[in-house]
N, C-alpha and C. Protein backbone atom coordinates (compact mmCIF):
# COMPACT_ATOMS: atom_id res chain seq x y z
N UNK A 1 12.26 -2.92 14.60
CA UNK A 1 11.53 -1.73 14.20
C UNK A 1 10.46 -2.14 13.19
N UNK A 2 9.21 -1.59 13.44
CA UNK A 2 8.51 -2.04 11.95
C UNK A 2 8.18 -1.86 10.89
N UNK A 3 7.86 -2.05 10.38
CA UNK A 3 8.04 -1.75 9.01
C UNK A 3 6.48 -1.34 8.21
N UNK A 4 6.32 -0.06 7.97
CA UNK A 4 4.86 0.26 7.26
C UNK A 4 5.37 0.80 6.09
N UNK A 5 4.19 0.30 5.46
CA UNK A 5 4.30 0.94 3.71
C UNK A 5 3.41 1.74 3.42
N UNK A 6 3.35 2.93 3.09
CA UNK A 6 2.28 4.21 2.70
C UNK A 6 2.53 4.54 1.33
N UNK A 7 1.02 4.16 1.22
CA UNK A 7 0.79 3.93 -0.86
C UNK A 7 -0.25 4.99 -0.87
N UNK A 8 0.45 5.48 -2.02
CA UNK A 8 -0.63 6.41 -2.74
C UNK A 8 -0.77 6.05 -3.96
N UNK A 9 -2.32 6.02 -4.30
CA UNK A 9 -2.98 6.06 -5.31
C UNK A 9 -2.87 6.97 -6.33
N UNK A 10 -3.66 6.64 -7.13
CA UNK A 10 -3.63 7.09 -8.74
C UNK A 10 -4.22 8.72 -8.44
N UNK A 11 -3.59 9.46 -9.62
CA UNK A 11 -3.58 11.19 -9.46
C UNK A 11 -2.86 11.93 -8.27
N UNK A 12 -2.31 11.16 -6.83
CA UNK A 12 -1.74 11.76 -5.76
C UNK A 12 -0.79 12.30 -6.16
N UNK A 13 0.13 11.88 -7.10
CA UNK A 13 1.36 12.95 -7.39
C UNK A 13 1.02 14.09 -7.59
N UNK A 14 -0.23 14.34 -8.15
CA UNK A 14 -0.71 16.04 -8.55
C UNK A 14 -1.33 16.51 -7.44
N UNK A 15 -0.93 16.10 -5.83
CA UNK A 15 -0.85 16.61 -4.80
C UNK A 15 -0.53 18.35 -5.22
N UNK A 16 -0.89 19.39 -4.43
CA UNK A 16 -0.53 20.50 -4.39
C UNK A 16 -1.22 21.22 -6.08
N UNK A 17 -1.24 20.44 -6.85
CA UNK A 17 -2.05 21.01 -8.40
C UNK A 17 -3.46 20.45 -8.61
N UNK A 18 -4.31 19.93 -7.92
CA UNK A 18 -5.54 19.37 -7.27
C UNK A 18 -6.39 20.37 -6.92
N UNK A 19 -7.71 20.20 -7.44
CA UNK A 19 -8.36 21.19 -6.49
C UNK A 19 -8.08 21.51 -5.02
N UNK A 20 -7.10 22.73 -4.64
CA UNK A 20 -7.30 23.08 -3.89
C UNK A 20 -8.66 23.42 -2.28
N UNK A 21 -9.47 23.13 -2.81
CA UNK A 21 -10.82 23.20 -2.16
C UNK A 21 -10.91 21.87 -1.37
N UNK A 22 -10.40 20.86 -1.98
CA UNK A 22 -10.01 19.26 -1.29
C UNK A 22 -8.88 19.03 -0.76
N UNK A 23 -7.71 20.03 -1.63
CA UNK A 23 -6.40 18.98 -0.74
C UNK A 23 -5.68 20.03 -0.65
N UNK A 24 -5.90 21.11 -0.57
CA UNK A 24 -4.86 22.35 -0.56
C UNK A 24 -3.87 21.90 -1.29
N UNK A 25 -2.53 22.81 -0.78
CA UNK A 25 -1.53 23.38 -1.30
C UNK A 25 -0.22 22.46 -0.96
N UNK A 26 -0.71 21.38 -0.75
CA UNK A 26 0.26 20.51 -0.17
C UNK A 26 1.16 19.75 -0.98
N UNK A 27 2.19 19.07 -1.55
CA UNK A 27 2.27 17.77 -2.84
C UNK A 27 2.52 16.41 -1.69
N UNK A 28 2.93 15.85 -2.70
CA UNK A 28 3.38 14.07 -2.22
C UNK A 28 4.32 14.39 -1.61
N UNK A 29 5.06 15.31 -2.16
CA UNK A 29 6.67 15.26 -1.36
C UNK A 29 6.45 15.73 0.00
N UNK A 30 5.71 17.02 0.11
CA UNK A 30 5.66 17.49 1.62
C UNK A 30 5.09 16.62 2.47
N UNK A 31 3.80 15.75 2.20
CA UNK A 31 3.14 14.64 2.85
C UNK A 31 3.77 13.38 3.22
N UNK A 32 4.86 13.43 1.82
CA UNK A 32 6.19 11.80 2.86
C UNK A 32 6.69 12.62 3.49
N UNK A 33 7.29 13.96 3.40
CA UNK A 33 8.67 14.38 4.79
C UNK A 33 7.93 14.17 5.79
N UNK A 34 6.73 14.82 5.82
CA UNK A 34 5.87 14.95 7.60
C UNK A 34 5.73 13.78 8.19
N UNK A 35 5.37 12.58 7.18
CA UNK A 35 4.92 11.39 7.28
C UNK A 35 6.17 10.78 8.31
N UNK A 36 7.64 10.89 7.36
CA UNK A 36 9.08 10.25 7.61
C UNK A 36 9.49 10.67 8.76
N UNK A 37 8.94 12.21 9.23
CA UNK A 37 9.39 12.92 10.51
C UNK A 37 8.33 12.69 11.55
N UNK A 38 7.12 12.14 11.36
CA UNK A 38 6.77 11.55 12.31
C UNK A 38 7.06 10.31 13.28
N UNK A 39 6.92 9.09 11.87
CA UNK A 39 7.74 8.10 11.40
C UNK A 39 9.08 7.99 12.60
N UNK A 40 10.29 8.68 12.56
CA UNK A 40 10.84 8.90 13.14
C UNK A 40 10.60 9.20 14.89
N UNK A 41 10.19 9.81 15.05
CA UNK A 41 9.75 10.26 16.20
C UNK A 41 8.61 8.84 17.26
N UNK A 42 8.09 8.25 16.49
CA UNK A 42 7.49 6.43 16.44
C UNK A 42 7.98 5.41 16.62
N UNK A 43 9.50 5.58 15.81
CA UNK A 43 10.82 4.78 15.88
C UNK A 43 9.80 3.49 14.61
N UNK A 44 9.61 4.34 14.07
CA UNK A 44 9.18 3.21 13.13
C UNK A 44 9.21 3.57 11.50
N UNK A 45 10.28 2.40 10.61
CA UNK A 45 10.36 2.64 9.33
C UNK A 45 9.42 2.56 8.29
N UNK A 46 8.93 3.95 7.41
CA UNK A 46 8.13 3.78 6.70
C UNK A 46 9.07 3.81 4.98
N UNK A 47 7.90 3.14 4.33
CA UNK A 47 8.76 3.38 2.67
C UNK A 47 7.23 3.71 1.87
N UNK A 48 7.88 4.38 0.80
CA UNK A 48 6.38 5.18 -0.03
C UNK A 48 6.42 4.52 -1.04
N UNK A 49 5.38 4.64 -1.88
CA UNK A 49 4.99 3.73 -3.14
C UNK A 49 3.86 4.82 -3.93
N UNK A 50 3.66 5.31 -4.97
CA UNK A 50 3.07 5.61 -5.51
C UNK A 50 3.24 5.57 -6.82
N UNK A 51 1.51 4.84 -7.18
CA UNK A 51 1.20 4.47 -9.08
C UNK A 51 -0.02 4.75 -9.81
N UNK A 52 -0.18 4.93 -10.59
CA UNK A 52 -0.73 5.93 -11.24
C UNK A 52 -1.71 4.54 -12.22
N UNK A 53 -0.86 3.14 -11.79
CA UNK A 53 -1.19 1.76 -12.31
C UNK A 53 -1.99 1.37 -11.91
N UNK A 54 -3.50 0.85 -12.01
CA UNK A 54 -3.78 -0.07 -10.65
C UNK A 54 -2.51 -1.60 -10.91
N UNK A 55 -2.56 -2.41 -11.79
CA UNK A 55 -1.42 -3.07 -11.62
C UNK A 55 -0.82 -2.97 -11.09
N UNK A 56 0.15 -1.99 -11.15
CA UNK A 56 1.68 -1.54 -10.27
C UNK A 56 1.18 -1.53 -8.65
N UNK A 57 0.35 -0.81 -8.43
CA UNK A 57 -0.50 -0.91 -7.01
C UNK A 57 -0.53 -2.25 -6.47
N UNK A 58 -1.38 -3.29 -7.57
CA UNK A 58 -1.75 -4.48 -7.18
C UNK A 58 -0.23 -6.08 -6.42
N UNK A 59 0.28 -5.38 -7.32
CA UNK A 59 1.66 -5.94 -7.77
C UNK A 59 2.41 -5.71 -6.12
N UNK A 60 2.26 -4.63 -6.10
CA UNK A 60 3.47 -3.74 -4.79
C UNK A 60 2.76 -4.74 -3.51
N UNK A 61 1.25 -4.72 -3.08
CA UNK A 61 0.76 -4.78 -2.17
C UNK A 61 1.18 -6.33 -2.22
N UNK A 62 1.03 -6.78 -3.33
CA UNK A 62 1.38 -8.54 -2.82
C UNK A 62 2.39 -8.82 -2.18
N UNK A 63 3.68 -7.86 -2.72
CA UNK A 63 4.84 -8.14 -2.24
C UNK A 63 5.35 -7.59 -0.99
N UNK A 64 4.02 -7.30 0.29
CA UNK A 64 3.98 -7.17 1.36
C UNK A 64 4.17 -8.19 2.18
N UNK A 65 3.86 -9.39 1.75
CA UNK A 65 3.96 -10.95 1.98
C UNK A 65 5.31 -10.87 1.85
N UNK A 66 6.04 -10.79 0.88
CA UNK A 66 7.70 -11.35 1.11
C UNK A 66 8.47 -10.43 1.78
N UNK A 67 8.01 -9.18 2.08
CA UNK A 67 8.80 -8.34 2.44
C UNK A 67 8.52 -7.94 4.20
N UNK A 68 7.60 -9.31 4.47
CA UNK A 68 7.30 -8.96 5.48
C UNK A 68 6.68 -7.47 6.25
N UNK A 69 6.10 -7.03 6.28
CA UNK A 69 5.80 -5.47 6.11
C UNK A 69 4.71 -5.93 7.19
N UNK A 70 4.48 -5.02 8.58
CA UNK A 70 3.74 -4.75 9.34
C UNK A 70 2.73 -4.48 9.17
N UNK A 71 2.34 -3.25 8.59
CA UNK A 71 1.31 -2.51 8.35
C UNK A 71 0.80 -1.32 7.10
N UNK A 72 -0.33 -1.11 7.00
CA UNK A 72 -0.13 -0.13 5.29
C UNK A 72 -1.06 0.89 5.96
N UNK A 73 -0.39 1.67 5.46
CA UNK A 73 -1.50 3.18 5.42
C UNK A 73 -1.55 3.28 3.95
N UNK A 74 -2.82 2.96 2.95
CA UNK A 74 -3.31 3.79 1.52
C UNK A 74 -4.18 4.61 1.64
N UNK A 75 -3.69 5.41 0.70
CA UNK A 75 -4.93 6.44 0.06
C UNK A 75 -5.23 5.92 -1.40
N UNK A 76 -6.01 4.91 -1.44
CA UNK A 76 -6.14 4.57 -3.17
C UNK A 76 -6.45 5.83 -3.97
N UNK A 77 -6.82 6.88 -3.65
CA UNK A 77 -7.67 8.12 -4.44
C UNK A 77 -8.66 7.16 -5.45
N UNK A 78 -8.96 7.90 -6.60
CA UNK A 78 -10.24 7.33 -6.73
C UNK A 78 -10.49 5.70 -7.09
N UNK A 79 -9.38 5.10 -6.46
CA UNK A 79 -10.02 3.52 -6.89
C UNK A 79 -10.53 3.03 -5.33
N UNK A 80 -10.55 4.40 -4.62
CA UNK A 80 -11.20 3.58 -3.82
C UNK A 80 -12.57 3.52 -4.00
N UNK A 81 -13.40 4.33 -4.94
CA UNK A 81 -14.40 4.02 -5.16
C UNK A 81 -15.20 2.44 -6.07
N UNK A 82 -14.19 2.03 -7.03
CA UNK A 82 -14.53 0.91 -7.42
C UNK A 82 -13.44 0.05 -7.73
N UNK A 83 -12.16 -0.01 -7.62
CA UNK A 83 -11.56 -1.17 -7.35
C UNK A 83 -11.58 -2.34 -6.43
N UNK A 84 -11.96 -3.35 -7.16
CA UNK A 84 -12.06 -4.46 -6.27
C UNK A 84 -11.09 -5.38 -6.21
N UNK A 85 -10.36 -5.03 -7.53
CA UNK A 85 -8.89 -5.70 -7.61
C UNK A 85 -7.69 -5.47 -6.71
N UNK A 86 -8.05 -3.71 -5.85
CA UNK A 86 -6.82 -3.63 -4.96
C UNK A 86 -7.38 -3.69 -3.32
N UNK A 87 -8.82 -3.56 -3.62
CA UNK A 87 -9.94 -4.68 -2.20
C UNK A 87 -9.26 -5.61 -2.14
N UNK A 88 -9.48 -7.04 -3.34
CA UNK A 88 -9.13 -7.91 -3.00
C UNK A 88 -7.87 -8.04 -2.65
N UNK A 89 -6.58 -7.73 -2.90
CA UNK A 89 -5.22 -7.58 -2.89
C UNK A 89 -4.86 -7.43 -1.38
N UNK A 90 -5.77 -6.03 -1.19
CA UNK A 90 -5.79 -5.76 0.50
C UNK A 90 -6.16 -7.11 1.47
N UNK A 91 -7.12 -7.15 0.76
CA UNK A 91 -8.17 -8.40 1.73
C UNK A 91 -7.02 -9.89 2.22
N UNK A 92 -6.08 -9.78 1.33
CA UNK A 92 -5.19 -11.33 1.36
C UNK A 92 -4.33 -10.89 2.64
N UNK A 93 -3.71 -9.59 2.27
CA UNK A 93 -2.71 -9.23 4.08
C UNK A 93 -3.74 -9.25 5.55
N UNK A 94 -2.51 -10.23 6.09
CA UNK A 94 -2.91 -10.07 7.44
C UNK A 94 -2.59 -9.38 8.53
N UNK A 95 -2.44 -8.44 8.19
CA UNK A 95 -1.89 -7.19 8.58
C UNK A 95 -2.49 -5.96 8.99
N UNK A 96 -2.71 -4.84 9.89
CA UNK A 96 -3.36 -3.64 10.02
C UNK A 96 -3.27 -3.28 8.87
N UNK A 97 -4.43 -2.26 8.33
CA UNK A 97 -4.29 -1.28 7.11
C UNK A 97 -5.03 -0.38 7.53
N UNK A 98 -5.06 0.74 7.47
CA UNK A 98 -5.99 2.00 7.73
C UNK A 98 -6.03 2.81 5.68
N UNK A 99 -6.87 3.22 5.69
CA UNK A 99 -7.79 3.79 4.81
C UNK A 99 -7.76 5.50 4.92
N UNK A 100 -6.93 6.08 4.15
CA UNK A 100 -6.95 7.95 4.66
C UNK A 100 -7.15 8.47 3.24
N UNK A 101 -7.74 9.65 3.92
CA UNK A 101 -8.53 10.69 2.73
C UNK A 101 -8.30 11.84 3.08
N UNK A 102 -7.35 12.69 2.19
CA UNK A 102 -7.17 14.34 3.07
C UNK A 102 -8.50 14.99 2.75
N UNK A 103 -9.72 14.48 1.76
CA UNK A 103 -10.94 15.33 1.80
C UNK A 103 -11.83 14.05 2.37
N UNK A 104 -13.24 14.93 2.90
CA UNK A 104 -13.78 14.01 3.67
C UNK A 104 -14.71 13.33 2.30
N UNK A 105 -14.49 12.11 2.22
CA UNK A 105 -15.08 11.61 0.88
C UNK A 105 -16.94 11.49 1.02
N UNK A 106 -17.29 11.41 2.79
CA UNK A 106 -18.68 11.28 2.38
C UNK A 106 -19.66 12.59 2.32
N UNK A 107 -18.73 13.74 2.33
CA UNK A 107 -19.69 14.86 2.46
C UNK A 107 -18.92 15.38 0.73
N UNK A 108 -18.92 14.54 -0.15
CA UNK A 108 -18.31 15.07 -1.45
C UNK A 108 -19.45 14.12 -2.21
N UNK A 109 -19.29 14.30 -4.17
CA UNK A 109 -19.94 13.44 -5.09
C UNK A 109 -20.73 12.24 -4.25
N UNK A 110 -21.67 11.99 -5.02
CA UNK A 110 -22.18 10.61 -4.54
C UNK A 110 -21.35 9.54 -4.58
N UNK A 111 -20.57 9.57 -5.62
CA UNK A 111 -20.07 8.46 -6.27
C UNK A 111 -18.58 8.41 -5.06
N UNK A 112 -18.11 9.57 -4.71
CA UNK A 112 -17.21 9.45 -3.93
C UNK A 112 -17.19 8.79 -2.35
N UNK A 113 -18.99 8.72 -2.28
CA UNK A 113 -19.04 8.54 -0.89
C UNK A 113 -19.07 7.11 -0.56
N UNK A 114 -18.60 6.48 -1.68
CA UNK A 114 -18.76 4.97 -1.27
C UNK A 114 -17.34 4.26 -1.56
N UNK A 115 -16.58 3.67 -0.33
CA UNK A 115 -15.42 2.86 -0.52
C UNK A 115 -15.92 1.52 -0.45
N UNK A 116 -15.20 0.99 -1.69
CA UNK A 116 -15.12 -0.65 -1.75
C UNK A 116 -13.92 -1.26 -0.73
N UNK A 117 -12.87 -0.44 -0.43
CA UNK A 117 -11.93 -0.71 0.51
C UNK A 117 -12.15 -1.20 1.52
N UNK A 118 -13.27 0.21 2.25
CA UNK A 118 -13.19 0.22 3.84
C UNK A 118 -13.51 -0.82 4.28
N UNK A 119 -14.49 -2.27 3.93
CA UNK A 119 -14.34 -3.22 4.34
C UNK A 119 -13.59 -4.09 4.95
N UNK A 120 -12.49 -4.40 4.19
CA UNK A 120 -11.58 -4.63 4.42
C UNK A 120 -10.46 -4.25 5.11
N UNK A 121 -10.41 -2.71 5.54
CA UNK A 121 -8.86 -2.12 6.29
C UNK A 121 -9.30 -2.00 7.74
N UNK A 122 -8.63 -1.83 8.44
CA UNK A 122 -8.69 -1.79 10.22
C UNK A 122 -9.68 -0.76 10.48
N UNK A 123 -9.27 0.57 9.27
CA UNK A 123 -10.17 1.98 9.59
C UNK A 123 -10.13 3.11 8.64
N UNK A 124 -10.93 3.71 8.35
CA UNK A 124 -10.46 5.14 7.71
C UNK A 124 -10.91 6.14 8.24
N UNK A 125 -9.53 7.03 7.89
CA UNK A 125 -9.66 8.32 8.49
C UNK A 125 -9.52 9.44 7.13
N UNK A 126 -10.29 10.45 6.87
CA UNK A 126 -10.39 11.13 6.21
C UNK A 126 -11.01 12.39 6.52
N UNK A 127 -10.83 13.17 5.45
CA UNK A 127 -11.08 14.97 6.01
C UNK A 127 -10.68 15.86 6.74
N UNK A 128 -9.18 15.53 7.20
CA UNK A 128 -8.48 16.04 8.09
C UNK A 128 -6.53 16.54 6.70
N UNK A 129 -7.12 16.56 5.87
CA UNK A 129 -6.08 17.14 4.98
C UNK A 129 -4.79 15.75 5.45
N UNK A 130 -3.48 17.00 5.41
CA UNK A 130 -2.53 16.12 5.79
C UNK A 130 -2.24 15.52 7.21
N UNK A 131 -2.93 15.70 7.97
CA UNK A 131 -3.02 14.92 8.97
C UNK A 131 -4.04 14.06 8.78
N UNK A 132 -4.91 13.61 7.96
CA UNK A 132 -5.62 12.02 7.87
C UNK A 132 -4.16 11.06 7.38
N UNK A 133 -3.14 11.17 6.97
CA UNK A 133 -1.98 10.84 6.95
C UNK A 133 -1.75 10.10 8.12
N UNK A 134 -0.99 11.42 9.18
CA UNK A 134 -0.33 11.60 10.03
C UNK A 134 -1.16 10.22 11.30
N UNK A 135 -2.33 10.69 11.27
CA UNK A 135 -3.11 10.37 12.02
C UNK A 135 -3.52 8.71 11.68
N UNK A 136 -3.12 8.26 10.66
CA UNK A 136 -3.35 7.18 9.77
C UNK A 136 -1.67 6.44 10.77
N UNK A 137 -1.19 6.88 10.32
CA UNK A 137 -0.17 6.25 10.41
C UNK A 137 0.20 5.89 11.97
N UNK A 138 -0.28 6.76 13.45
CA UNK A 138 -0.60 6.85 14.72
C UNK A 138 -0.92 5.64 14.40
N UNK A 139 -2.26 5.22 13.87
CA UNK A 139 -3.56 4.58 14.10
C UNK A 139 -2.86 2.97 13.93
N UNK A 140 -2.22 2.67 12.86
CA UNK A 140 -1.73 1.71 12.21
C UNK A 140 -0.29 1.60 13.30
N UNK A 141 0.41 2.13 13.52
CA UNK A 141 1.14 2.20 14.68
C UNK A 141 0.53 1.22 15.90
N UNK A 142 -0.64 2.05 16.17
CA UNK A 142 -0.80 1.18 17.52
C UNK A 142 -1.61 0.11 17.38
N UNK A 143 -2.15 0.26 16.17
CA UNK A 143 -2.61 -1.68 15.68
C UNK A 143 -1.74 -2.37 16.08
N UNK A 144 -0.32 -2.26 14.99
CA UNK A 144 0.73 -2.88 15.57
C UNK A 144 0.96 -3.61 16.65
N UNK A 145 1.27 -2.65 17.48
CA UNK A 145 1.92 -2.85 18.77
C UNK A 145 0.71 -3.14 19.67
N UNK A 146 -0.67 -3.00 19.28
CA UNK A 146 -1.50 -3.20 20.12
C UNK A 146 -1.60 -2.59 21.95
N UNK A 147 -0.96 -1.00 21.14
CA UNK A 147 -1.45 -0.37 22.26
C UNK A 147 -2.23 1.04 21.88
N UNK A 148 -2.56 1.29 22.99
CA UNK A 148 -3.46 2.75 22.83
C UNK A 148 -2.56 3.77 21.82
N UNK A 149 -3.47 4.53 20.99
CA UNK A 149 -2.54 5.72 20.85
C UNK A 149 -1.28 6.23 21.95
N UNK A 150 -1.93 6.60 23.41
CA UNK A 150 -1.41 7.29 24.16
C UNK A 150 -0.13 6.50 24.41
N UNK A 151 -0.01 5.44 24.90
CA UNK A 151 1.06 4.88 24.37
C UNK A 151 2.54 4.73 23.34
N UNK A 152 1.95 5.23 22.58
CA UNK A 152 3.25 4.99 21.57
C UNK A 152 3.28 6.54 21.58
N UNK A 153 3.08 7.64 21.75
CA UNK A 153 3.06 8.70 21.35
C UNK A 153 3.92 9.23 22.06
């Protein structure tokens, strides 16, 4: 079975207390069950991580290497605009990663519309609320296994 890790970034715990106008009414917690019950339904084990650190972030992702870990779905929230420390971190796995945003980051701030990430990950999907998640995690799925969506679904 494989094994994906879905990290959330710094401020995601205040999921559901967030401007509403970007992320609705949703928290972290409701976004892992859907995630875990998809997950399920994939036949594939996910585990959550969320830090408020970039350290702690930086730290977790290395230890994707020993823990062997398939694939990552992050939402850095706002370090995806200028962290290059959890770029580079990303950049070392050889592994699928997809990139999700429940608001669409390039029709927001200027400053929001630019990821230092996306370089580096397989793809991002954003502006689709809690399904840039859901849909994240499909996506990274069939990296994996290297088949179509339609496939694993």
């Amino acid at each position: 079975m494989e094994r994906i890790w879905v990290l959330h970034g710094v401020n995601l715990n205040m999921f559901g207390k967030r401007d509403t106008r970007y992320y609705g009414n949703v928290t972290l917690e409701d976004i892992n069950g859907e995630i875990a019950k998809l997950a399920r339904k994939l036949r594939v084990k996910v585990e959550f991580f969320q830090s408020n650190h970039e350290g702690a972030m930086i730290e977790h992702i290395h230890h994707a290497h020993d823990e062997n870990i398939d694939g990552v779905v992050i939402n850095p929230g706002a370090w995806t605009h200028y962290s290059y420390a959890i770029r580079d971190a990303l950049e070392i796995l050889e592994i699928p990663i997809v990139e999700v945003h429940m608001s669409n980051i390039h029709a927001r701030e200027s400053f929001r519309q630019i990821s230092v990430i996306s370089p580096v990950v397989s793809c991002q999907i954003c502006g689709l609320g809690l399904n840039s998640y859901l849909l994240g995690l499909i996506a990274v799925t069939s990296l994996i296994r290297k088949n179509p969506c339609s496939e694993i679904l």
